[in-house]
C-alpha atoms as a PDB file:
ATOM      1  CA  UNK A   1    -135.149 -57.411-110.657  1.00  0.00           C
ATOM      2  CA  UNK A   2    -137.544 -54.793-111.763  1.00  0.00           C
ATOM      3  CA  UNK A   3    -140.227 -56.800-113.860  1.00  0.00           C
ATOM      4  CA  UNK A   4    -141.884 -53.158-114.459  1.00  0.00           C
ATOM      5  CA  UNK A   5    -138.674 -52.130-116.696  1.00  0.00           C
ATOM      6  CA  UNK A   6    -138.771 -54.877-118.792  1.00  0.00           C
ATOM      7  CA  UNK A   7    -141.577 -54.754-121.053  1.00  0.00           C
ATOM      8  CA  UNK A   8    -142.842 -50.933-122.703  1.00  0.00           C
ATOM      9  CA  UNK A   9    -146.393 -52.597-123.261  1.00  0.00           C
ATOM     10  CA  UNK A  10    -147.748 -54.143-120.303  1.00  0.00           C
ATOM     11  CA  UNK A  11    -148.079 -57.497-119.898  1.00  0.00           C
ATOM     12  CA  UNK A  12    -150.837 -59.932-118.128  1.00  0.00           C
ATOM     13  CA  UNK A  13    -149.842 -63.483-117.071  1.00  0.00           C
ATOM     14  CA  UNK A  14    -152.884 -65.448-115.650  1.00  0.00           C
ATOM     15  CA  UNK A  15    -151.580 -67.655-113.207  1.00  0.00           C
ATOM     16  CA  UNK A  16    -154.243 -70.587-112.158  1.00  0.00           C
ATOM     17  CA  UNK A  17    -152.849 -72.078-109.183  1.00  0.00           C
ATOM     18  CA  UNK A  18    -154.545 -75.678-108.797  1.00  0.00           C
ATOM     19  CA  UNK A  19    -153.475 -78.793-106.188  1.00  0.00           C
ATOM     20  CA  UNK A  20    -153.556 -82.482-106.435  1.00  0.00           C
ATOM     21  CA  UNK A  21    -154.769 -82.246-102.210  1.00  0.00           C
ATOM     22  CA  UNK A  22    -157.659 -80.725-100.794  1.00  0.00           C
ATOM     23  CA  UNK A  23    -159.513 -81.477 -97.762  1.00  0.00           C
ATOM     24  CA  UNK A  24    -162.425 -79.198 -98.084  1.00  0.00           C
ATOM     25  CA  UNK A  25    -163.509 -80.727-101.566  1.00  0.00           C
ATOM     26  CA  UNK A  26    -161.488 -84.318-102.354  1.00  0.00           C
ATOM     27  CA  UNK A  27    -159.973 -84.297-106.036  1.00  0.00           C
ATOM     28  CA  UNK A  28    -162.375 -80.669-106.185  1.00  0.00           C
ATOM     29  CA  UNK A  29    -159.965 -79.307-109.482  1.00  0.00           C
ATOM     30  CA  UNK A  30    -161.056 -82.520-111.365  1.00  0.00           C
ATOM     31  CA  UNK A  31    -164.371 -83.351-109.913  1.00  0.00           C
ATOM     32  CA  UNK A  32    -166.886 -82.829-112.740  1.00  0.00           C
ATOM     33  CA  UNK A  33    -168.495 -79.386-112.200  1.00  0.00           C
ATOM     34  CA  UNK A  34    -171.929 -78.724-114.477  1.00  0.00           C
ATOM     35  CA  UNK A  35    -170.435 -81.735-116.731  1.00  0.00           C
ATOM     36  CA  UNK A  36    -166.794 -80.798-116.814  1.00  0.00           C
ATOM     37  CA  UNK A  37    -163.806 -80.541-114.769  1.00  0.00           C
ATOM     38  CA  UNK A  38    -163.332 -77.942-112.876  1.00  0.00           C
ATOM     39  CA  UNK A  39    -160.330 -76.304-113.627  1.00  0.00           C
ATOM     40  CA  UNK A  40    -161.689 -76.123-117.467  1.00  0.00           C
ATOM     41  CA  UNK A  41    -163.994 -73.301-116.585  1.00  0.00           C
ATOM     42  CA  UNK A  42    -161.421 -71.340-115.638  1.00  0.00           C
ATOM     43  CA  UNK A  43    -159.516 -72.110-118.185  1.00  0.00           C
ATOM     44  CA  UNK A  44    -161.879 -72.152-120.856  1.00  0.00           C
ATOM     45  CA  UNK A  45    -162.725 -68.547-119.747  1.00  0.00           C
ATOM     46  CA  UNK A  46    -159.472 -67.094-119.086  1.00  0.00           C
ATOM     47  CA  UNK A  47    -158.239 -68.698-123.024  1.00  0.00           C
ATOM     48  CA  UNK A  48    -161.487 -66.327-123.696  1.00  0.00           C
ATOM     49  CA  UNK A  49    -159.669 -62.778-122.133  1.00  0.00           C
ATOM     50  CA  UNK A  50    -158.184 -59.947-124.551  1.00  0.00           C
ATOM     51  CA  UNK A  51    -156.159 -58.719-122.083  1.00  0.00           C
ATOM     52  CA  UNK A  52    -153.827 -61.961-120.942  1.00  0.00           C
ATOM     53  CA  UNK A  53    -150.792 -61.995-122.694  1.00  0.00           C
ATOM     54  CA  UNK A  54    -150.189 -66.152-121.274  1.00  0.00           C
ATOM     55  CA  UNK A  55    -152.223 -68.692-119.134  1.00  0.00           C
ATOM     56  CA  UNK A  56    -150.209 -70.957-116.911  1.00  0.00           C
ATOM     57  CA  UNK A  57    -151.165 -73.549-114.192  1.00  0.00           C
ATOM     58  CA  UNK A  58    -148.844 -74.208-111.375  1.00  0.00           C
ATOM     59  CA  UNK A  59    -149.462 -77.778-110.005  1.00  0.00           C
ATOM     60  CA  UNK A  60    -147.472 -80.440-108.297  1.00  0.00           C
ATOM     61  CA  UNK A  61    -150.162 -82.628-109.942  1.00  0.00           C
ATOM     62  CA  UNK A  62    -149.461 -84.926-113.142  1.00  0.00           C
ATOM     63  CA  UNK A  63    -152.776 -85.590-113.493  1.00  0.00           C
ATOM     64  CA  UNK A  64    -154.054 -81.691-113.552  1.00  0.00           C
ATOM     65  CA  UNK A  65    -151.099 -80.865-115.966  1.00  0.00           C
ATOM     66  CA  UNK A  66    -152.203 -83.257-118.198  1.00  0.00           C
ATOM     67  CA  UNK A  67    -155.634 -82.092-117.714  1.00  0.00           C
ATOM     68  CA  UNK A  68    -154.775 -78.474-118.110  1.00  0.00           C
ATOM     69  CA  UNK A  69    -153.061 -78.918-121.101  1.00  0.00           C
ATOM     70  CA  UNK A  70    -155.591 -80.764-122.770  1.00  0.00           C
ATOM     71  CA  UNK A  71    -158.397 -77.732-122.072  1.00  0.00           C
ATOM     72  CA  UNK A  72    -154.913 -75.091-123.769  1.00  0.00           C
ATOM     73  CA  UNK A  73    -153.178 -73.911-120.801  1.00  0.00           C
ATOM     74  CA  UNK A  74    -149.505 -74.321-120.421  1.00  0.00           C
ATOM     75  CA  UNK A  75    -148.054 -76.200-117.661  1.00  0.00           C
ATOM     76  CA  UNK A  76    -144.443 -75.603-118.165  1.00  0.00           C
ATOM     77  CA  UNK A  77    -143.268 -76.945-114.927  1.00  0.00           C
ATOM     78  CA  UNK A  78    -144.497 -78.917-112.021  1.00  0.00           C
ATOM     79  CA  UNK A  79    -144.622 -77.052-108.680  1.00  0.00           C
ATOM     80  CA  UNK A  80    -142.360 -78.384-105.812  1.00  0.00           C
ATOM     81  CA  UNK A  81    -144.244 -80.940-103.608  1.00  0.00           C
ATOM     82  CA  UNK A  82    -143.561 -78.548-100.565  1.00  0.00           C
ATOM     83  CA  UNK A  83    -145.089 -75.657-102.067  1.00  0.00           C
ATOM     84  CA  UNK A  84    -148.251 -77.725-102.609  1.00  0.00           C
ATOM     85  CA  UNK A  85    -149.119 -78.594 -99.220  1.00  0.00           C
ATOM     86  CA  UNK A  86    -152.662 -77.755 -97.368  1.00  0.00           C
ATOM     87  CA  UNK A  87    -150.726 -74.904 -95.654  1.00  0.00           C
ATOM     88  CA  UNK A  88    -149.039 -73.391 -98.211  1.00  0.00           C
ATOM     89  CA  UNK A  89    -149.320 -69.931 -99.673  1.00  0.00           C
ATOM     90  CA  UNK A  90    -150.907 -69.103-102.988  1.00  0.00           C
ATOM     91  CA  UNK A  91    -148.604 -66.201-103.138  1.00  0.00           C
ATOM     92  CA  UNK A  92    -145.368 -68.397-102.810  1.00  0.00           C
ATOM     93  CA  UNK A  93    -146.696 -70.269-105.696  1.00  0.00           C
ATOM     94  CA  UNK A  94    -147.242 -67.162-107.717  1.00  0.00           C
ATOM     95  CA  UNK A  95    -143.504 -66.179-106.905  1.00  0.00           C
ATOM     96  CA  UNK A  96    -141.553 -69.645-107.783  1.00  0.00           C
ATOM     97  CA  UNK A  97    -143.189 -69.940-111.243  1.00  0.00           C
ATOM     98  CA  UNK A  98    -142.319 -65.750-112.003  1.00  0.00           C
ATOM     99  CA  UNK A  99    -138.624 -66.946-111.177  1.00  0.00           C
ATOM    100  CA  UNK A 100    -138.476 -70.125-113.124  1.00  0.00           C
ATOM    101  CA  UNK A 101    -140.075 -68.297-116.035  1.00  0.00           C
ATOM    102  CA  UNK A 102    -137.635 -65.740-115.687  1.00  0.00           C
ATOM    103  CA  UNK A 103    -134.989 -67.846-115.212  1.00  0.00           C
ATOM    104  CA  UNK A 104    -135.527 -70.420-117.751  1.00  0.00           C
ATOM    105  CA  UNK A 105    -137.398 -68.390-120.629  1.00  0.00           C
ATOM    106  CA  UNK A 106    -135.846 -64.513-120.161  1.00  0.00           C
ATOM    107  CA  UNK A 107    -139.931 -64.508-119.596  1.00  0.00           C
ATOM    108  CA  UNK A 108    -141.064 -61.781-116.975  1.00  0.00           C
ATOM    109  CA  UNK A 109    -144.950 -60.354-116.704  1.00  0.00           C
ATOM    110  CA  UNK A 110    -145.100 -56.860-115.842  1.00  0.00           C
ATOM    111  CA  UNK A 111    -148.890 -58.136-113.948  1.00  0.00           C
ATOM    112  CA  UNK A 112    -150.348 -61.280-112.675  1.00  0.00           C
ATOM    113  CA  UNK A 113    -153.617 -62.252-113.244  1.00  0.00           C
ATOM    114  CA  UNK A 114    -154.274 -64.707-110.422  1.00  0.00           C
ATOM    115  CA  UNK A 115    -157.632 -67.114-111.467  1.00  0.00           C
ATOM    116  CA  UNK A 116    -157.970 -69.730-109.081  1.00  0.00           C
ATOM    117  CA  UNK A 117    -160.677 -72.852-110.250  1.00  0.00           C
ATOM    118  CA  UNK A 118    -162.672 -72.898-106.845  1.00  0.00           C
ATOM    119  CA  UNK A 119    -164.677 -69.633-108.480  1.00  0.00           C
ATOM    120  CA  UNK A 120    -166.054 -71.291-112.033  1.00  0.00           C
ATOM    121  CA  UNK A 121    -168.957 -68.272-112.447  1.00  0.00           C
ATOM    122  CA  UNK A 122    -166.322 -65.823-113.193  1.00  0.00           C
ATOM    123  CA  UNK A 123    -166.436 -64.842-116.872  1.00  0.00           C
ATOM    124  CA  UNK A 124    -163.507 -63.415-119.363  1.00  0.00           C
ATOM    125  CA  UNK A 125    -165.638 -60.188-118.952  1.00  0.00           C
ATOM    126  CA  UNK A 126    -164.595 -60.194-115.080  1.00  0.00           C
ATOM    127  CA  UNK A 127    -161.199 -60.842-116.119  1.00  0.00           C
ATOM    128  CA  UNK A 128    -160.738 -58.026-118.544  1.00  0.00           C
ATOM    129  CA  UNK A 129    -162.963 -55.504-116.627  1.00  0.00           C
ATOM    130  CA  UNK A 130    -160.916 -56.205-113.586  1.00  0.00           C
ATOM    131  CA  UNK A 131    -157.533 -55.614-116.004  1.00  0.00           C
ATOM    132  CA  UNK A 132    -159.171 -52.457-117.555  1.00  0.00           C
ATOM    133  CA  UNK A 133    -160.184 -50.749-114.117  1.00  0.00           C
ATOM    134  CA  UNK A 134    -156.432 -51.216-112.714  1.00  0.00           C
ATOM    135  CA  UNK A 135    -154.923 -49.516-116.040  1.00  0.00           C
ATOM    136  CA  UNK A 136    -157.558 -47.066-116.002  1.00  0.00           C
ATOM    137  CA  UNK A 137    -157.118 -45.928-112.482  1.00  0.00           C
ATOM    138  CA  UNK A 138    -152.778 -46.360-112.544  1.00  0.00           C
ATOM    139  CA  UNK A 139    -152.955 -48.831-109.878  1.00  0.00           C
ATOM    140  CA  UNK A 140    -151.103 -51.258-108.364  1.00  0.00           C
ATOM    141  CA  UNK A 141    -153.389 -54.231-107.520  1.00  0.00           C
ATOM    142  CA  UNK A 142    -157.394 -54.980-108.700  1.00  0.00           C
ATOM    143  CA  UNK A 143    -159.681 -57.563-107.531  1.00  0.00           C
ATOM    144  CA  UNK A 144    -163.455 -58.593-108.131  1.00  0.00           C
ATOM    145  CA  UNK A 145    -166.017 -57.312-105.270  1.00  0.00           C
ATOM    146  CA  UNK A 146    -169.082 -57.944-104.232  1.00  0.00           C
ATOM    147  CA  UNK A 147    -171.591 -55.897-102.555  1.00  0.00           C
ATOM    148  CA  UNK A 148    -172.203 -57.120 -98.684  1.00  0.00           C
ATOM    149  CA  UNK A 149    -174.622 -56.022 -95.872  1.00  0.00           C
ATOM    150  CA  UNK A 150    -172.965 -53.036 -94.039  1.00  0.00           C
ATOM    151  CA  UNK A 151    -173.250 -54.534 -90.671  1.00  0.00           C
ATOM    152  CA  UNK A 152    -170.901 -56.952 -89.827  1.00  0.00           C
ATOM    153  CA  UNK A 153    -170.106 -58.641 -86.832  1.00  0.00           C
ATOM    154  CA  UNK A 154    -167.570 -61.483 -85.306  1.00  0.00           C
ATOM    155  CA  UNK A 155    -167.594 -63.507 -82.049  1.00  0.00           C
ATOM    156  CA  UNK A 156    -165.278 -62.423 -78.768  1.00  0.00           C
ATOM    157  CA  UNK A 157    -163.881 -64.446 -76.535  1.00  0.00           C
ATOM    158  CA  UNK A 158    -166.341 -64.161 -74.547  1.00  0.00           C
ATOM    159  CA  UNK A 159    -169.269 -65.511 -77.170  1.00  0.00           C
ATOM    160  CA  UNK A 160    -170.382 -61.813 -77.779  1.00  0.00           C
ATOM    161  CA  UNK A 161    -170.782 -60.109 -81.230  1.00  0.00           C
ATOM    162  CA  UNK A 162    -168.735 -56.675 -81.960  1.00  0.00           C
ATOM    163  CA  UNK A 163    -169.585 -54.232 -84.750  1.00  0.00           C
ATOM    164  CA  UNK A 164    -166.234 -54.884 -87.351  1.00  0.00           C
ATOM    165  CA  UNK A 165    -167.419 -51.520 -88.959  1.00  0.00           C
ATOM    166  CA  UNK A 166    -168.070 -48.036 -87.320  1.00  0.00           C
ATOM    167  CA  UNK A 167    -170.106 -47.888 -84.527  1.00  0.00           C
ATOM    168  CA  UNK A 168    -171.836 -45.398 -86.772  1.00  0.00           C
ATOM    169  CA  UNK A 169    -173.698 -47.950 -88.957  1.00  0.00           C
ATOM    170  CA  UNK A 170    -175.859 -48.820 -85.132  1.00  0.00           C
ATOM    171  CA  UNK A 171    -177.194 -45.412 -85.635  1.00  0.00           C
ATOM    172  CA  UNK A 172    -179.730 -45.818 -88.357  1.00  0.00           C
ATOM    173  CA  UNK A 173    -181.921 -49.164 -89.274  1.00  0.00           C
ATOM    174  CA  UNK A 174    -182.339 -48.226 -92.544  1.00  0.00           C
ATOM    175  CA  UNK A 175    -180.657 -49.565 -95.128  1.00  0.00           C
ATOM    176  CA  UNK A 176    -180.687 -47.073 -97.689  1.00  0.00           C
ATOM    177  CA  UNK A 177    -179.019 -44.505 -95.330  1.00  0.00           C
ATOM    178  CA  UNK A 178    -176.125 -46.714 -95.166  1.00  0.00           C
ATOM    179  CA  UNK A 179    -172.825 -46.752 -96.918  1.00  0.00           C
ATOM    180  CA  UNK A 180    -172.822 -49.017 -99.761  1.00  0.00           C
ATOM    181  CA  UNK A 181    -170.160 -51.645 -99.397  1.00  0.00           C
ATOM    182  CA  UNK A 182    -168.198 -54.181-100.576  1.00  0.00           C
ATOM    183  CA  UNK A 183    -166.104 -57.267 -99.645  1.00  0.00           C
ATOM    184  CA  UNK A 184    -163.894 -59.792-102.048  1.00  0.00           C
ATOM    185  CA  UNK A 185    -166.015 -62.259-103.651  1.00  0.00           C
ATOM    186  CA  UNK A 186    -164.218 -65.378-103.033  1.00  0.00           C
ATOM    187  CA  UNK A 187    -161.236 -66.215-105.638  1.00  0.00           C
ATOM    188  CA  UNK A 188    -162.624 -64.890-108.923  1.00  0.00           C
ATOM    189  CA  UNK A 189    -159.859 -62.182-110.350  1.00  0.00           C
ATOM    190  CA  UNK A 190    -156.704 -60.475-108.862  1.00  0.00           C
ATOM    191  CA  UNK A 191    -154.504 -58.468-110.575  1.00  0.00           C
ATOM    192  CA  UNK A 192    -150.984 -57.510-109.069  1.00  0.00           C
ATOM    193  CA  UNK A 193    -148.630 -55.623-110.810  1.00  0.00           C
ATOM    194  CA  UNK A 194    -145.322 -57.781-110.264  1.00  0.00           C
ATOM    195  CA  UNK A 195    -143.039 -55.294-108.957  1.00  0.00           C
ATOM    196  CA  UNK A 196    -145.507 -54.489-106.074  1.00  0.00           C
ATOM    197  CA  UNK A 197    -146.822 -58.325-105.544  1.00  0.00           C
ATOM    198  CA  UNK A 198    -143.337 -59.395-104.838  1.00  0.00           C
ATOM    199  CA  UNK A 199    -141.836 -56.373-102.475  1.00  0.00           C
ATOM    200  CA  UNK A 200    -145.205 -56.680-100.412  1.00  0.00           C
ATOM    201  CA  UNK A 201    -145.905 -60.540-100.436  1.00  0.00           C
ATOM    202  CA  UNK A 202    -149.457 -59.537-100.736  1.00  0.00           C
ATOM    203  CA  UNK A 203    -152.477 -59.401-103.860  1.00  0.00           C
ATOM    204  CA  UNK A 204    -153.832 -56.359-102.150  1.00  0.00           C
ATOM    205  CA  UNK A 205    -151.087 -54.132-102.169  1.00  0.00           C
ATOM    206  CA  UNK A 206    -150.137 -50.629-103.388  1.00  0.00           C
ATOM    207  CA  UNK A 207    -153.168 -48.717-104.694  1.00  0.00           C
ATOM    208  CA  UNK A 208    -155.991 -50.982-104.797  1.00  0.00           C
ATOM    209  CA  UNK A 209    -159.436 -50.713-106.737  1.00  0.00           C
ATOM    210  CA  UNK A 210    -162.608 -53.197-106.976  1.00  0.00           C
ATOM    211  CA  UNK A 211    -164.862 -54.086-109.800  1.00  0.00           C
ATOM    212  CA  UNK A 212    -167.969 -55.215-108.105  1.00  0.00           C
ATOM    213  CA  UNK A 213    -169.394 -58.202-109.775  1.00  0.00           C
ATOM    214  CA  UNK A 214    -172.666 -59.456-108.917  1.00  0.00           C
ATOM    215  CA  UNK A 215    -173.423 -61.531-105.442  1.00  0.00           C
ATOM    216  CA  UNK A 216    -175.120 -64.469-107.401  1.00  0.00           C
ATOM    217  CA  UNK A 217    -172.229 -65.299-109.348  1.00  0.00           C
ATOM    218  CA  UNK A 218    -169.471 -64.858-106.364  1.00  0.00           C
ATOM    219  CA  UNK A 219    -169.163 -68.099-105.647  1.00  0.00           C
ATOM    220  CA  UNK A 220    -166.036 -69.402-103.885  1.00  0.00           C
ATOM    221  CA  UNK A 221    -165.800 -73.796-103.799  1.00  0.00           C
ATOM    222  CA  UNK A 222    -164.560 -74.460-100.424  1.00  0.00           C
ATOM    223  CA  UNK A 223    -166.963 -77.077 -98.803  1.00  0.00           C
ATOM    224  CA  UNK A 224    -169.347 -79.708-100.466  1.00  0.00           C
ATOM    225  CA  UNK A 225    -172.027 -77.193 -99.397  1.00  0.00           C
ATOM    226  CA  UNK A 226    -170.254 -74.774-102.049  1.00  0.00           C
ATOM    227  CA  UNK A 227    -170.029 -77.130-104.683  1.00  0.00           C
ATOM    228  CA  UNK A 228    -173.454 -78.396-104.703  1.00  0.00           C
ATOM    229  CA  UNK A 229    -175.134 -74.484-104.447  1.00  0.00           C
ATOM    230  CA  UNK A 230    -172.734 -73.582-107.208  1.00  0.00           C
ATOM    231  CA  UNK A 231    -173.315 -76.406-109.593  1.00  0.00           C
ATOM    232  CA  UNK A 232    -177.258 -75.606-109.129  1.00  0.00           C
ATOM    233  CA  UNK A 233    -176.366 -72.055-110.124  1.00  0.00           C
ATOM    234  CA  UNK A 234    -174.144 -73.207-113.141  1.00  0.00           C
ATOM    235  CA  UNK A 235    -177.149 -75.234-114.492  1.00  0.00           C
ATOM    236  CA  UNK A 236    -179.541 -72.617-114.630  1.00  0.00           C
ATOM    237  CA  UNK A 237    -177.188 -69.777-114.620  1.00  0.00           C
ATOM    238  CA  UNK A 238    -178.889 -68.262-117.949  1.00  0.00           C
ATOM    239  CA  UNK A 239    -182.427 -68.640-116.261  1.00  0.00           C
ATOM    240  CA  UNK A 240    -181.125 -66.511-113.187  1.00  0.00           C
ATOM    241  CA  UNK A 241    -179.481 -63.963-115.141  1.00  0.00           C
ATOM    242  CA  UNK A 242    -182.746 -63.268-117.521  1.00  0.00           C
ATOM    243  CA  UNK A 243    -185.312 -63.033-114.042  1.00  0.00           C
ATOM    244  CA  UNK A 244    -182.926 -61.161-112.389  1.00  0.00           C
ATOM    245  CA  UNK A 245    -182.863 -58.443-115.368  1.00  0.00           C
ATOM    246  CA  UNK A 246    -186.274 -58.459-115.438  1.00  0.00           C
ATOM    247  CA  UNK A 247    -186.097 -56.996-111.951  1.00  0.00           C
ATOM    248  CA  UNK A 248    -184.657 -53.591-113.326  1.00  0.00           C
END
């Protein structure tokens, strides 16, 4: 089905996809973050956005639906218990609640807006920016970036470390003559139009643009390390923000 034919003005469904089971981060989308649940910041946030047309959460948890509800998201079916496993795919989760929407309400996006909990910095500003850039620029997918020092490196076999980028950024040690660049921060916003999402299986696909979004606020909740260096940043997140302006 072509989701793209169906509406005339586009539409934005924010999908927050959110877990009963993590190992990283036990009970991490209702563990009290800065005072609150988790998930609510990205709810609270998203419910905030003048671009999404409808906020979901897909869960196999009764405890997060009823949670999620509570903070005015929808929850209009439970996921299935095997999409909901520590191996399984955001992306598959994104795909079974676009068919039982369609299916059961004649209900089909022509974007999704995928806000997962694990980054609570992200603002309705990020959201809509993110939405505005993709429309702006006709394409298919847009995501939140962050800027990211031009060298990078991995281990080989062999314990080594090899240049990811051009051999090109070896040639100069300073910075400024270097290519400014850019890598996803975390989980904060992805925008897919659904026609291109579901032929490719992938967030990033088609024509893809970035809206770069400060490093200080890119955080992405995976370990207790995360959490605790986030929450610190939540609690004097306005203090930041003012010292770092006074920098310009």
């Amino acid at each position: 089905m072509d989701f793209d034919m169906m509406n005339t003005t586009p539409t934005f469904l924010g999908i927050i996809p959110a877990r009963g089971g993590s190992k990283g981060i036990p009970g991490k989308n209702t563990r009290l973050f800065c005072g609150e649940p988790l998930i609510s910041h990205t709810i609270r946030e998203a419910k905030k956005s003048r671009k999404l047309s409808r906020i979901i959460v897909s869960t196999e948890s009764e405890e997060i639906a009823k949670l999620a509800k509570e903070f005015g998201a929808e929850v209009p079916f439970l996921r299935p218990l095997e999409l909901a496993q520590d191996t399984s795919k955001v992306f598959d989760a994104v795909a079974h609640s676009l068919k039982l929407l369609q299916e059961r309400e004649g209900y089909a996006p022509n974007y999704v807006v995928l806000l997962q909990p694990t980054s609570p910095l992200r603002t309705a500003q990020d959201i809509d920016a993110t939405i505005e850039l993709l429309l702006k620029e006709q394409a298919d997918s847009a995501i939140t970036v962050s800027r990211v020092e031009p060298r990078v490196f991995v281990h080989s076999p062999e314990g080594a470390l090899t240049l990811t980028t051009s051999p090109a950024f070896l040639a100069s040690t300073n910075r400024q003559e270097l290519a400014h660049t850019v890598a996803e921060n975390g989980s904060m916003v992805y925008v897919s139009r659904v026609s291109t999402l579901l032929a490719s299986g992938n967030f990033l696909g088609g024509k893809l643009v970035g809206v770069e979004v400060p490093r200080w606020r890119s955080v992405d909740l995976d370990s207790p390390e995360d959490f605790i260096l986030g929450e610190l940043i939540c609690k004097h997140r306005e203090e930041i923000e003012r010292d770092i302006t006074a920098f310009q």
